[in-house]
Every structure is written in C-alpha cells, then in structure tokens.
N, C-alpha and C. Protein backbone atom coordinates (compact mmCIF):
# COMPACT_ATOMS: atom_id res chain seq x y z
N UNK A 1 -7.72 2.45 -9.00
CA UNK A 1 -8.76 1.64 -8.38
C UNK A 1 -10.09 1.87 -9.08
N UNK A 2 -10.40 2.92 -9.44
CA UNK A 2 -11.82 3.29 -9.90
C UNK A 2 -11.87 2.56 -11.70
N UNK A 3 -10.87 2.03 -12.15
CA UNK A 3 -10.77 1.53 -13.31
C UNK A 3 -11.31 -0.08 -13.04
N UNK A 4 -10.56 -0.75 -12.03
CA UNK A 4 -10.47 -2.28 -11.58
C UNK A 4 -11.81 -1.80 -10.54
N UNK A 5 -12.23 -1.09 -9.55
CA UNK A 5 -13.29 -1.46 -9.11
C UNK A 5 -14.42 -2.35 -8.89
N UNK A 6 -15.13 -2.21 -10.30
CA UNK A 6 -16.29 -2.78 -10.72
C UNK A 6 -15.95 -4.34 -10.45
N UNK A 7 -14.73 -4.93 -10.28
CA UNK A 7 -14.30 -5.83 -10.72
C UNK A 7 -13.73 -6.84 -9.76
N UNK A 8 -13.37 -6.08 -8.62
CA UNK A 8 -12.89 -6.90 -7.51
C UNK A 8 -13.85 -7.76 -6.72
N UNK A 9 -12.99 -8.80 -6.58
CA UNK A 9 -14.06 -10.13 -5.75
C UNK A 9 -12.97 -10.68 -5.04
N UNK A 10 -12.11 -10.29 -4.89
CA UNK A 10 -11.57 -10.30 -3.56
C UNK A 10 -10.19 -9.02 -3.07
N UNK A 11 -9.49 -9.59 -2.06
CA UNK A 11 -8.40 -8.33 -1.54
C UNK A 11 -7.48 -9.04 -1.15
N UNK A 12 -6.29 -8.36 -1.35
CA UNK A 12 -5.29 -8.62 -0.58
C UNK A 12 -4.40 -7.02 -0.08
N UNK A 13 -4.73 -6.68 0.92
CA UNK A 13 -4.41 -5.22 1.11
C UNK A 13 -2.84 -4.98 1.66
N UNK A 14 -2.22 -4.15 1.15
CA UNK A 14 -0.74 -3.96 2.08
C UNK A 14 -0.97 -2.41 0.39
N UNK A 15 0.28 -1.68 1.61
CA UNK A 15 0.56 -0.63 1.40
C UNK A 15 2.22 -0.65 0.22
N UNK A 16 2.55 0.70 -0.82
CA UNK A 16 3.32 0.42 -1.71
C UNK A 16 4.27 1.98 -0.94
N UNK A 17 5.81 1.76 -0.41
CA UNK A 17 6.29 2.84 -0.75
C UNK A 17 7.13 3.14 -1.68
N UNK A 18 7.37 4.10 -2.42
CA UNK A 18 7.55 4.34 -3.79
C UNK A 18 8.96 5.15 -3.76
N UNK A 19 10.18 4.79 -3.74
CA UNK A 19 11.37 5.42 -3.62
C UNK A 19 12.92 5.24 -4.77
N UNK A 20 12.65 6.80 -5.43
CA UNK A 20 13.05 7.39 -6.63
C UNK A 20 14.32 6.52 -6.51
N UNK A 21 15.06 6.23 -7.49
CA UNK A 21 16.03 5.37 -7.56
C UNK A 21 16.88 5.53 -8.49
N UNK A 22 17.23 6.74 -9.13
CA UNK A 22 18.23 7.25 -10.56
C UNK A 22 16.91 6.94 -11.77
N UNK A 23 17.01 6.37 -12.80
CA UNK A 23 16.28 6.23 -13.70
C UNK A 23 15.17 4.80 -12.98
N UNK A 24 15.07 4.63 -12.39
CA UNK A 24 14.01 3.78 -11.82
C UNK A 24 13.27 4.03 -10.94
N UNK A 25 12.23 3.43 -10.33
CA UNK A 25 10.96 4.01 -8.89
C UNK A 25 11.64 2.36 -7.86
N UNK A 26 11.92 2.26 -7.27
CA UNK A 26 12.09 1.06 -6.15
C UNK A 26 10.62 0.65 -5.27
N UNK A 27 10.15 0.10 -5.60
CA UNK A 27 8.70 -0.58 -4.70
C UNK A 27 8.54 -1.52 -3.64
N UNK A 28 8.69 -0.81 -2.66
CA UNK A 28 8.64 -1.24 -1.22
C UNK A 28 7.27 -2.10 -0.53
N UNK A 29 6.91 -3.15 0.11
CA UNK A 29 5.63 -3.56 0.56
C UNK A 29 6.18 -3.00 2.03
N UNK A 30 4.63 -1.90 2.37
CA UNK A 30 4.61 -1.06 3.59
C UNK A 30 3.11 -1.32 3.84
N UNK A 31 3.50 -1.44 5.29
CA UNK A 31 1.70 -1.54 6.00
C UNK A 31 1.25 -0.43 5.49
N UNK A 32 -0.23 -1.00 5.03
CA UNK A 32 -1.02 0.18 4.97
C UNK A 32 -1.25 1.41 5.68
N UNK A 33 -1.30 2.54 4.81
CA UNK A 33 -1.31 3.98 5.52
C UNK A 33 0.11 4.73 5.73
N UNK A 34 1.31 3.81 5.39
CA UNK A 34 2.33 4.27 5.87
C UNK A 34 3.43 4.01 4.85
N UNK A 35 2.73 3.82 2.97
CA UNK A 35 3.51 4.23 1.74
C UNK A 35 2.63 5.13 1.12
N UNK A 36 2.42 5.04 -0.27
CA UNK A 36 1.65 6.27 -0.98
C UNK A 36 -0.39 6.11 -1.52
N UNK A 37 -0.60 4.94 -1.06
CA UNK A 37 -1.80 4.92 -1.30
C UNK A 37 -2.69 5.66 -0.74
N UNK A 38 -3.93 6.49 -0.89
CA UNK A 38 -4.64 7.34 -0.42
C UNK A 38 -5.99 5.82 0.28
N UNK A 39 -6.21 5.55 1.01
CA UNK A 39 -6.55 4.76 1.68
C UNK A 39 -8.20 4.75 1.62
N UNK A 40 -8.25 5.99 1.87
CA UNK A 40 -9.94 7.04 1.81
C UNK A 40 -10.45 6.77 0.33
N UNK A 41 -9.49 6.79 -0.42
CA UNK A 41 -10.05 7.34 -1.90
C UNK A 41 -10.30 5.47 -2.77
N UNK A 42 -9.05 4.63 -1.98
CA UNK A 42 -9.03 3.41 -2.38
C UNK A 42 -10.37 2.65 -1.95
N UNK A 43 -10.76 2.88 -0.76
CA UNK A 43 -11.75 2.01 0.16
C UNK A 43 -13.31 2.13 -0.43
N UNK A 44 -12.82 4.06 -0.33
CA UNK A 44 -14.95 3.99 -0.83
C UNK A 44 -14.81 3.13 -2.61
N UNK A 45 -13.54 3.89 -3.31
CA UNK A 45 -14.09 3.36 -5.00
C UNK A 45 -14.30 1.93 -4.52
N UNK A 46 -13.90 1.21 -3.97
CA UNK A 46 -14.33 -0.58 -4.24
C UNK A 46 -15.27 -0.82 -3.44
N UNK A 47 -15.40 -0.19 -2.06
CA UNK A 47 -16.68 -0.68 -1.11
C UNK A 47 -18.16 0.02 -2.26
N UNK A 48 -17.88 1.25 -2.82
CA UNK A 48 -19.09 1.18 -3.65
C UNK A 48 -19.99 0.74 -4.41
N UNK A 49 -18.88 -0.71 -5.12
CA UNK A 49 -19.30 -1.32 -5.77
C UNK A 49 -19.18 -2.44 -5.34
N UNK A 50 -18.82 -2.92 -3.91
CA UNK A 50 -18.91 -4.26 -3.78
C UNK A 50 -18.60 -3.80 -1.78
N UNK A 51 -20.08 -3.30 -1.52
CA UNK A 51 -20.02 -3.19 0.22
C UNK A 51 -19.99 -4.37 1.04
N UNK A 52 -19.81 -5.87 0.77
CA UNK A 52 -19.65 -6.60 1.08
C UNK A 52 -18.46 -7.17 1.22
N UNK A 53 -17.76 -7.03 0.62
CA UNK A 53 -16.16 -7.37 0.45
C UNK A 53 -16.15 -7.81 1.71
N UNK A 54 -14.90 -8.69 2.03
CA UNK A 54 -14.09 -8.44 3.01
C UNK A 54 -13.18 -7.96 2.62
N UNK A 55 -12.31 -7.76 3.57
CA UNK A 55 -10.76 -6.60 3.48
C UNK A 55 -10.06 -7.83 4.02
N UNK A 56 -8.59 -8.20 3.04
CA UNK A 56 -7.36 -9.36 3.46
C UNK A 56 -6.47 -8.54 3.66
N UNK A 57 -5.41 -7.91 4.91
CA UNK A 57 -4.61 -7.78 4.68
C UNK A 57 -3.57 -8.44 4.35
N UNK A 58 -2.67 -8.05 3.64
CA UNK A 58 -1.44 -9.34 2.98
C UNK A 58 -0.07 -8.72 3.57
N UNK A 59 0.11 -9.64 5.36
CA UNK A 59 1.08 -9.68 5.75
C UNK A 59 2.49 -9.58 4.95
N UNK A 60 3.38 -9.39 5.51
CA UNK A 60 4.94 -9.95 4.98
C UNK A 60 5.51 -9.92 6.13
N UNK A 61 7.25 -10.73 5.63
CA UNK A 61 7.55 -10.85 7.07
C UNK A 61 9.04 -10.54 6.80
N UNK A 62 10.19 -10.88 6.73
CA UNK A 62 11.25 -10.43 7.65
C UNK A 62 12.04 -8.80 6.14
N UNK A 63 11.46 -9.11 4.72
CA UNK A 63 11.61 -8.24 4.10
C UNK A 63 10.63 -7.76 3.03
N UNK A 64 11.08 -6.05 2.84
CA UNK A 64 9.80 -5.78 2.05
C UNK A 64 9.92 -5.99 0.69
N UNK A 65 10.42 -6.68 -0.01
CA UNK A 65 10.05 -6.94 -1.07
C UNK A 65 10.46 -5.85 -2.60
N UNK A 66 11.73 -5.71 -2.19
CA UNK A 66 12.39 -4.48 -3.42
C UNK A 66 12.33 -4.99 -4.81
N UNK A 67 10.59 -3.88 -5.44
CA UNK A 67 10.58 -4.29 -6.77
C UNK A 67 10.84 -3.11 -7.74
N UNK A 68 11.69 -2.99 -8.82
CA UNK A 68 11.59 -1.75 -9.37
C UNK A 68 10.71 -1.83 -10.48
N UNK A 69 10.33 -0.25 -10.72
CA UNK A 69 9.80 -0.14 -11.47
C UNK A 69 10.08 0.58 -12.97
N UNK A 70 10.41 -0.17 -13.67
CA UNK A 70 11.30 0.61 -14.74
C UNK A 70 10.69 1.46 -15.65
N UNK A 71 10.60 2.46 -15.20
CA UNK A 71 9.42 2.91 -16.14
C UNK A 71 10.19 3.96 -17.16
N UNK A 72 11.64 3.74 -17.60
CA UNK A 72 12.50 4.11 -18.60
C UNK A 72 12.40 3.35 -19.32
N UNK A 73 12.01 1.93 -19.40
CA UNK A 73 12.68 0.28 -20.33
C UNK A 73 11.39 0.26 -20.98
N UNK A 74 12.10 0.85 -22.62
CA UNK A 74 10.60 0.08 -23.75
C UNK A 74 9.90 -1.14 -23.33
N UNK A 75 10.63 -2.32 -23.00
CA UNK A 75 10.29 -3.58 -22.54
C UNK A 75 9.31 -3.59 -21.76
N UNK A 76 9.50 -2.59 -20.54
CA UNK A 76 8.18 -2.40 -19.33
C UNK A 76 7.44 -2.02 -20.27
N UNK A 77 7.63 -0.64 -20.23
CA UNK A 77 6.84 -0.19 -20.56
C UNK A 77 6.05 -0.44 -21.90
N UNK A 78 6.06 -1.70 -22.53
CA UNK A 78 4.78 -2.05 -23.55
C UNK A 78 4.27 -3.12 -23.11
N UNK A 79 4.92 -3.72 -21.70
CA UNK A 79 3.41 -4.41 -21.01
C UNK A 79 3.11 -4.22 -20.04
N UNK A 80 3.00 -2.88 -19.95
CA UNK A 80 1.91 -1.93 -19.06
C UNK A 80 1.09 -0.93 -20.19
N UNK A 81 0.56 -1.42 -21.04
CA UNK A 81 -0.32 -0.27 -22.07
C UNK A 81 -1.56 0.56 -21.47
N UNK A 82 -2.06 0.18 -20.40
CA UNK A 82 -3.04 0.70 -19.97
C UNK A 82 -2.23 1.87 -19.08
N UNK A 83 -1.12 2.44 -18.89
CA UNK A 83 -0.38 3.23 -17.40
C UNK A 83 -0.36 4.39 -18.54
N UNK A 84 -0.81 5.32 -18.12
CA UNK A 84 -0.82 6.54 -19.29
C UNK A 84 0.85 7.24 -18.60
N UNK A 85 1.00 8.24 -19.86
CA UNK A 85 1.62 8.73 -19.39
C UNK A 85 1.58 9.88 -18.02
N UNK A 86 0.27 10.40 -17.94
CA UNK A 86 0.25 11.09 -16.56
C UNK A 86 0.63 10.17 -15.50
N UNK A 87 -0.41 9.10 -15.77
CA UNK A 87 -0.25 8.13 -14.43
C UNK A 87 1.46 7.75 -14.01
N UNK A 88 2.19 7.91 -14.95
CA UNK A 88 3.70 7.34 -15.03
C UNK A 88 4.27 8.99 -13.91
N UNK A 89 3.85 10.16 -14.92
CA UNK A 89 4.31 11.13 -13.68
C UNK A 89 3.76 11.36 -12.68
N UNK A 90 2.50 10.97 -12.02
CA UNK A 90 2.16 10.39 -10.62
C UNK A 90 2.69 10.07 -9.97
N UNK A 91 3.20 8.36 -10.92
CA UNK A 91 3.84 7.60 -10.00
C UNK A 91 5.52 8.19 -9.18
N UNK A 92 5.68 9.37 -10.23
CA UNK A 92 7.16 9.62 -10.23
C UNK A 92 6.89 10.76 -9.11
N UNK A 93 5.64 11.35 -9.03
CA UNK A 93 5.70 12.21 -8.02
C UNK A 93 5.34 11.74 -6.87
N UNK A 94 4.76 10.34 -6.52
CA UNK A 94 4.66 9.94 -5.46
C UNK A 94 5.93 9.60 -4.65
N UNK A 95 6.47 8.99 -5.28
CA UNK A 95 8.13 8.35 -4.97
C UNK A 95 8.69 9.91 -4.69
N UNK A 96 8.80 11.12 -5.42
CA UNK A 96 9.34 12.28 -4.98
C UNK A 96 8.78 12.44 -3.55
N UNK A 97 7.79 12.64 -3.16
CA UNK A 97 6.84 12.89 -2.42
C UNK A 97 7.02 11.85 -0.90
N UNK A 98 6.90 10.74 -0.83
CA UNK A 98 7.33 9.78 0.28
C UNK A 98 9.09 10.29 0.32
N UNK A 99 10.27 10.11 -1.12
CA UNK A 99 11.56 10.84 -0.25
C UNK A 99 11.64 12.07 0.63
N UNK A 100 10.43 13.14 0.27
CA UNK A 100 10.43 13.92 0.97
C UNK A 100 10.09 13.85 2.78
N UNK A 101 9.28 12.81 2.63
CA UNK A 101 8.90 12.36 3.90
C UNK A 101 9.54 11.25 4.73
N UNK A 102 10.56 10.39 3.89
CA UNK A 102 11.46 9.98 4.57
C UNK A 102 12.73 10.91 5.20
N UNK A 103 12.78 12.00 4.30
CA UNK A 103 13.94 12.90 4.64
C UNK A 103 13.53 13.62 5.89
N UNK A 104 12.26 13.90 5.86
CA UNK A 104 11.82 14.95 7.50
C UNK A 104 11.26 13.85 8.48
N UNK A 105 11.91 12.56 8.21
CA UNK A 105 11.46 11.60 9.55
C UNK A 105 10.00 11.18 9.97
N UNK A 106 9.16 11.11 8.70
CA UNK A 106 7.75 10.61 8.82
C UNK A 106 7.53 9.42 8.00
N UNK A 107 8.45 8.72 7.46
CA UNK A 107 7.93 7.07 6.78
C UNK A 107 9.80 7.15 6.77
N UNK A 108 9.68 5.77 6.28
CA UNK A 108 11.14 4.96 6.29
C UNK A 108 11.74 5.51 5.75
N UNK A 109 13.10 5.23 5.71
CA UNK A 109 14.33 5.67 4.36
C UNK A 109 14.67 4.35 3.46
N UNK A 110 15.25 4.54 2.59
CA UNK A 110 15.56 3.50 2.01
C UNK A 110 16.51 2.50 2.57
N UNK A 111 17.14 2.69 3.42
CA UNK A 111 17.76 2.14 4.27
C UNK A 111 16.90 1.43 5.11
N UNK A 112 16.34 1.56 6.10
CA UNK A 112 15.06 1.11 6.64
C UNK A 112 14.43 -0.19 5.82
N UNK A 113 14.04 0.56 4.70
CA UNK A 113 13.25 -0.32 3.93
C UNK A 113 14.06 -1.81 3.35
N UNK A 114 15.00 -1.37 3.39
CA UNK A 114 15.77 -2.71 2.77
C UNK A 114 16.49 -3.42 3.95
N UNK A 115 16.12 -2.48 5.85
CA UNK A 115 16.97 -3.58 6.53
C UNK A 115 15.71 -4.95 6.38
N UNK A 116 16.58 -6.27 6.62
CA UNK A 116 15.51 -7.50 7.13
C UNK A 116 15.00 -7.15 8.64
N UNK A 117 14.32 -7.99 8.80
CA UNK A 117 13.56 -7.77 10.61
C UNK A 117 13.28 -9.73 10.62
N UNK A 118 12.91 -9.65 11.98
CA UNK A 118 12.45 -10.71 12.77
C UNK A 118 10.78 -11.15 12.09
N UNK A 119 11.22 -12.37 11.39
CA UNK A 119 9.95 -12.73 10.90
C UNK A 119 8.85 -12.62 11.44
N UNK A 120 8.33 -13.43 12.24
CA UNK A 120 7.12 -13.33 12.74
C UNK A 120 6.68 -11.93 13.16
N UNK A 121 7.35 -11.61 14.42
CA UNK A 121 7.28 -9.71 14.63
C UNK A 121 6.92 -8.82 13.53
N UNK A 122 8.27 -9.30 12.73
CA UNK A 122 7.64 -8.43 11.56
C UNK A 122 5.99 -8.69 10.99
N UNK A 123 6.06 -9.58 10.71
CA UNK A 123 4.51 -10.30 9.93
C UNK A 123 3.21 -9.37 11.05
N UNK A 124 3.39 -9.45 12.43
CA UNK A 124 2.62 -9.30 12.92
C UNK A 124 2.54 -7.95 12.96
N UNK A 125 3.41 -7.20 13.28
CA UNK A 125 3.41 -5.81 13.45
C UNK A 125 2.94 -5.50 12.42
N UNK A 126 3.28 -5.70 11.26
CA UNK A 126 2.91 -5.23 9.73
C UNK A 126 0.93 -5.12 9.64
N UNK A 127 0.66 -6.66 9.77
CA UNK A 127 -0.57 -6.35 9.95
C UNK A 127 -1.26 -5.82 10.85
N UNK A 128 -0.57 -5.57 11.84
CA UNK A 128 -1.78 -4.76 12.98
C UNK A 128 -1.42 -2.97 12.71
N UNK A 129 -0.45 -2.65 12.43
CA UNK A 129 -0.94 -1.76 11.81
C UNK A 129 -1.22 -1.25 10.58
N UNK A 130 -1.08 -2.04 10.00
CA UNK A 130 -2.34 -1.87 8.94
C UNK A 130 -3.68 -1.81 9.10
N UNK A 131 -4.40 -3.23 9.76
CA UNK A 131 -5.70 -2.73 10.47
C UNK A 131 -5.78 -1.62 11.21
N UNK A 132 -4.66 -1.36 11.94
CA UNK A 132 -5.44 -0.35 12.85
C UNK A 132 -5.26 1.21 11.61
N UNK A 133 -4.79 1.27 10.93
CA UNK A 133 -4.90 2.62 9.79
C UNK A 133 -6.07 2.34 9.28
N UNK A 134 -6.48 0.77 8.75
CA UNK A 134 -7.74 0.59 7.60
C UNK A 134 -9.00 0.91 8.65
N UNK A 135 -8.94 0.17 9.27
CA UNK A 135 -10.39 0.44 10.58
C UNK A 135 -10.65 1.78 10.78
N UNK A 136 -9.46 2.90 11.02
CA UNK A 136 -10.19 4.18 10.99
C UNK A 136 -10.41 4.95 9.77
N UNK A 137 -9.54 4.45 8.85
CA UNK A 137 -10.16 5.15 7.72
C UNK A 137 -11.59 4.58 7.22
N UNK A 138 -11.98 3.35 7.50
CA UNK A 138 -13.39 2.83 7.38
C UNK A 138 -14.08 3.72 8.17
N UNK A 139 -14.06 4.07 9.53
CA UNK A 139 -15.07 4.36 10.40
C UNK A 139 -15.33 5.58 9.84
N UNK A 140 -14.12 6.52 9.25
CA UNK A 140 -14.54 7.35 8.79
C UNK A 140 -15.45 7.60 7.48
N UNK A 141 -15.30 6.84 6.72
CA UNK A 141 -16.18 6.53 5.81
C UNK A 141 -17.73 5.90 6.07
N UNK A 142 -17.79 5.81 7.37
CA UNK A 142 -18.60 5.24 7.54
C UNK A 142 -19.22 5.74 8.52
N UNK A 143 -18.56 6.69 9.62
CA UNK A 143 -19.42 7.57 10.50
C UNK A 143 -19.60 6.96 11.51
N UNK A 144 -19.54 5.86 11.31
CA UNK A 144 -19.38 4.77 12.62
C UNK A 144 -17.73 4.39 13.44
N UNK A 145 -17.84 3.96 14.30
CA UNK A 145 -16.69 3.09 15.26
C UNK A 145 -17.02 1.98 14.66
N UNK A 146 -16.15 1.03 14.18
CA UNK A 146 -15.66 -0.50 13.78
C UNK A 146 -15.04 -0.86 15.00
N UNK A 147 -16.00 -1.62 15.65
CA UNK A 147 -15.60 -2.63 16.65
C UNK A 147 -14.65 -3.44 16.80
N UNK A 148 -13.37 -3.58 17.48
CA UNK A 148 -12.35 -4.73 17.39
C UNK A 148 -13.06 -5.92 17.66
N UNK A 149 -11.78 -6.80 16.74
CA UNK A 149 -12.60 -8.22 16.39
C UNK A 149 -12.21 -9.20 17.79
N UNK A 150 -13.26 -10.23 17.76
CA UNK A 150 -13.19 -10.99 19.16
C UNK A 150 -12.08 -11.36 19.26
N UNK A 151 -11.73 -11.58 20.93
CA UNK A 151 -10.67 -11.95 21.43
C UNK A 151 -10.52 -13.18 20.99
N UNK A 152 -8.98 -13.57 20.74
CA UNK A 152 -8.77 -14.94 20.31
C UNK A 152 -8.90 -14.80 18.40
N UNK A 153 -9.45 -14.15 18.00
CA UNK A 153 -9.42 -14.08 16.23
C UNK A 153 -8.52 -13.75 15.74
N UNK A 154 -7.29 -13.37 16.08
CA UNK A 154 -6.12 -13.54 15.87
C UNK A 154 -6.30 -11.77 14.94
N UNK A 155 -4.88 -11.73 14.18
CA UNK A 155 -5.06 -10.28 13.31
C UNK A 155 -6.21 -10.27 12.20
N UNK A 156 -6.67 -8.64 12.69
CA UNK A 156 -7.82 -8.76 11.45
C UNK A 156 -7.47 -7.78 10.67
C-alpha cells in the first residue's frame, strides 16, 4: 500500500485469505479483518495521503472467488516485476500463518472457503462485517467513535 498510496482515487475494500496450496498460494475474497491484511497499517498509509477518500466496500456473494497465485510459474512471475522476492516470502508466510489460524478455529478452512452460501445473505453479511472491523479500526486511528450511518442508508 505505501508504494500505490500516493495514488489512490478511489476503493474497493474486501479482505484476501491466503491458503498454501502445494506449489501454489489459493486467494480467497474474505470480509475485511478476517484474511491477512493488516487493516491499521493499510488505512493510515492511504488516509495520509488522501483523508478524504471514501472507503467502498466490495461485497461478494454466494462464492469467494478461488484465485491462485502461482508464484512457482516463470509466466507469473515476469508479470509481476515489481513483487520482490521478500514480498513473495511474505506472501508465503501469510498463507502459512492464516493455515495456522484456520487449524486452531479462528478464520475459515479451506473447506469453508470454497463452500457456496446464499447470495444475498452472503453479500450482506460480508459487508457488514467488514464495516463493522473497518469502522473500529478507523476510530482507532482516529481516537474518535465513527458514528453509524443513518437509518435507511443501507450497508456502509
């Protein structure tokens, strides 16, 4: 984020969980707060440079969206030139890191992640908690309470 920062003029927010897959990473769309993004660290780098933003969360609905990430395949990997190699063992320790936490029953399993759900429900649940993770990690950044949005405004 602190690379793209300077740069964002708009959002579409949802959460990535990251689950090791033999020679591949599997990329899950998870409400925010509840795959591997640091939320705190994402919010201030872009609100710093652009405190106006709004924040989109980007619903989904009956599945999350299984993308891998091949980060064995020459092919990927020469059009991603900017992903250093640390950033590649990051990514590999994040995905370690969420299996660990699917295994002690604190985020999904891969199973989970690949059942379908009830569209709409899903859509909705997805985004409300997401807001409700982003709103307090804002307030905390901010020292303030973020007021829920008026009745009738549907998910914010």
């Amino acid at each position: 984020m602190r690379r793209v920062a300077p740069y964002v003029r708009t959002t579409q927010l949802r959460d990535a969980a990251l689950v090791p897959l033999g020679p591949t990473i599997g990329r899950f769309l998870a409400p925010c707060g509840e795959g591997v993004i640091n939320w705190s660290t994402v919010l201030h780098d872009v609100l710093e440079h652009r405190p106006e933003l709004d924040l989109t969360i980007e619903g989904i609905g009956p599945v999350r969206a299984e993308m891998p990430i091949l980060d064995q395949d020459p092919v990927w990997r020469a059009g991603h030139l900017d992903l250093s190699d640390d950033e590649l063992a990051r990514l590999r320790s994040l995905a370690d890191d969420y299996a660990d936490r699917a295994r002690a029953g604190e985020a999904e399993t891969l199973e989970q992640l690949r059942a379908p759900r009830p569209a709409l429900p899903a859509h909705e649940e997805f985004v409300a908690r997401s807001a409700a993770h982003l709103r307090s990690v804002l307030a905390s950044l901010s020292g303030e309470d973020l007021k829920p949005a008026p009745a009738g405004a549907g998910p914010q």
